[in-house]
Protein backbone atom coordinates (compact mmCIF):
# COMPACT_ATOMS: atom_id res chain seq x y z
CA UNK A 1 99.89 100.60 114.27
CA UNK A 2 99.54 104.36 115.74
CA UNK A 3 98.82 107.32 113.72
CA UNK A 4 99.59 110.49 114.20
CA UNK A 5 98.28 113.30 112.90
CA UNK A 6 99.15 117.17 112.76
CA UNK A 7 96.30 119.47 111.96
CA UNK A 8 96.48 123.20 110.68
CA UNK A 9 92.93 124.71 111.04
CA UNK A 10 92.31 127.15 108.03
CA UNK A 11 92.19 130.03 110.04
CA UNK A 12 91.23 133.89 108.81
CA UNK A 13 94.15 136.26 108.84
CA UNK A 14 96.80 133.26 108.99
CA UNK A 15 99.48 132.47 106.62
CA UNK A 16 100.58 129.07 105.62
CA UNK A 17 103.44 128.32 102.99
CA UNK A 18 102.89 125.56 101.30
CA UNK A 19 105.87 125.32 99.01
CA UNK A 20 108.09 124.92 102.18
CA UNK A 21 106.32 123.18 103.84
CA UNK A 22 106.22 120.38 101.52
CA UNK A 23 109.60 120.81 99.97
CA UNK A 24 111.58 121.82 103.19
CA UNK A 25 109.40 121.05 106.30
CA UNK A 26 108.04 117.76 105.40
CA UNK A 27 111.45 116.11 103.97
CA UNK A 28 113.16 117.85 107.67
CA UNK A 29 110.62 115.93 109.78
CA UNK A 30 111.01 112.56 107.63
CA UNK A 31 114.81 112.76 107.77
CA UNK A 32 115.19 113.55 111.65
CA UNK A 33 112.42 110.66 112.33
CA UNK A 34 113.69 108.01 110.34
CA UNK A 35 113.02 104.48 109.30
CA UNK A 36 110.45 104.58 112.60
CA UNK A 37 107.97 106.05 110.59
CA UNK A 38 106.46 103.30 108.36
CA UNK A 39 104.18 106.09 105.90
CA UNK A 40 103.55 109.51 105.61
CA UNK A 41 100.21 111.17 103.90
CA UNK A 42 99.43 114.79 103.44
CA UNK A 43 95.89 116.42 102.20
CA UNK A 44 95.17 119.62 101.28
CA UNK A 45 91.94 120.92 102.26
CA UNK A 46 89.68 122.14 99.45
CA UNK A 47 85.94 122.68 101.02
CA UNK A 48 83.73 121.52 104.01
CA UNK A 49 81.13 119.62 104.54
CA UNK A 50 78.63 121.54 102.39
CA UNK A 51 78.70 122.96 99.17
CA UNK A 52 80.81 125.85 98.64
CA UNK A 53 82.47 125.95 102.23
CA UNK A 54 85.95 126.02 103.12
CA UNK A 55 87.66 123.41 104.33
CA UNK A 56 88.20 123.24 108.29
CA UNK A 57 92.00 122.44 108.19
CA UNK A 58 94.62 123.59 105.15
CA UNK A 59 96.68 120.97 105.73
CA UNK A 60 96.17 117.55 107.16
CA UNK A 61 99.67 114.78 107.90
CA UNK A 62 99.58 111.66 108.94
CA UNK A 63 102.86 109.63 110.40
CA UNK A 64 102.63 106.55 110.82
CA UNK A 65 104.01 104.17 113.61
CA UNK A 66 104.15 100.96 114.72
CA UNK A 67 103.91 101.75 118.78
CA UNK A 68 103.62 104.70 120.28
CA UNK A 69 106.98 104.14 121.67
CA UNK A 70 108.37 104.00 118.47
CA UNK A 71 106.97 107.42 117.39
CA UNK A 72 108.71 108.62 120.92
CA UNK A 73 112.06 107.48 120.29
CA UNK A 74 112.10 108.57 116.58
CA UNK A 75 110.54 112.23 117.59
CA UNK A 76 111.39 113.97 121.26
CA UNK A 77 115.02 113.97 120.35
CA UNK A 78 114.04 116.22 116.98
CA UNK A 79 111.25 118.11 118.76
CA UNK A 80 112.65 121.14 119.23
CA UNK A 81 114.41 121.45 115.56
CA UNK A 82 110.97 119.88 114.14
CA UNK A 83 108.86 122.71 116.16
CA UNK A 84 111.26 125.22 115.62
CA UNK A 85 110.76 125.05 111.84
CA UNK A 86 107.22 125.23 112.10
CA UNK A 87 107.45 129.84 111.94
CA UNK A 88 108.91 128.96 108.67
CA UNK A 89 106.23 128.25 106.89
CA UNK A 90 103.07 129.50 108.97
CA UNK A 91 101.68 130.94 111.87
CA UNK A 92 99.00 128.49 112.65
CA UNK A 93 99.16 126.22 115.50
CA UNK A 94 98.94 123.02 114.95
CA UNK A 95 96.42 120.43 116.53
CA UNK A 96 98.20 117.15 117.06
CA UNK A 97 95.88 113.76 117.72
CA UNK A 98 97.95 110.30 118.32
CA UNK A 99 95.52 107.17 117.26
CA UNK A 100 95.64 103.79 117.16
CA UNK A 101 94.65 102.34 113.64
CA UNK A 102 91.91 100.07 114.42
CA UNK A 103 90.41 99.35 110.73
C-alpha cells in the first residue's frame, strides 16, 4: 500500500478556502481518480507542537494506493484539471510526499 499525501503549509498572508475545497476540490480529485484510490483522509490543522502554536500545515490529505503504479495511472491523465483547480480555493503550494505504508 502507498500513500500519498498533499500538504498545505499554514502560511502568513495566504488564503485557503476550505468550503471548496472540501465540497468541490476534494469530490473533483476522487471522481477523476477513481476506484484506484482505496481511502481518502483529510485533517485540519488546529495547533503545533506546543501549547498555543499554530499548526504547521492547514490542511493535510492522504490518498491511498495500492502501487505506486496504480496512483500513476489513476492521476497523470487528471493532473492538469486536478492542478488547475488548485487557484480555486488557495494560493498555497502544496508539498506532495508519496510513502509506502509500512505499519
Amino acid at each position: 500500500m502507498i500513500k500519498v499525501t498533499v500538504l498545505y503549509p499554514n502560511e502568513e498572508n495566504k488564503n485557503f478556502d476550505m468550503k471548496y475545497y472540501f465540497d468541490t476540490h476534494m469530490p473533483l480529485v476522487r471522481k477523476l481518480v477513481g476506484d484506484a484510490c482505496k481511502k481518502v483522509e483529510a485533517e485540519k490543522g488546529i495547533a503545533g507542537g506546543t501549547p498555543g502554536s499554530k499548526p504547521m500545515y492547514d490542511i493535510i490529505a492522504h490518498f491511498h494506493y495500492d502501487t505506486v503504479e496504480d496512483f500513476i495511472a489513476a492521476f497523470n491523465p487528471h493532473a492538469t484539471a486536478i492542478f488547475g483547480d488548485i487557484p480555486n480555493f488557495t494560493d498555497i503550494t502544496p508539498v506532495i510526499q508519496i510513502s509506502e505504508v509500512v505499519l
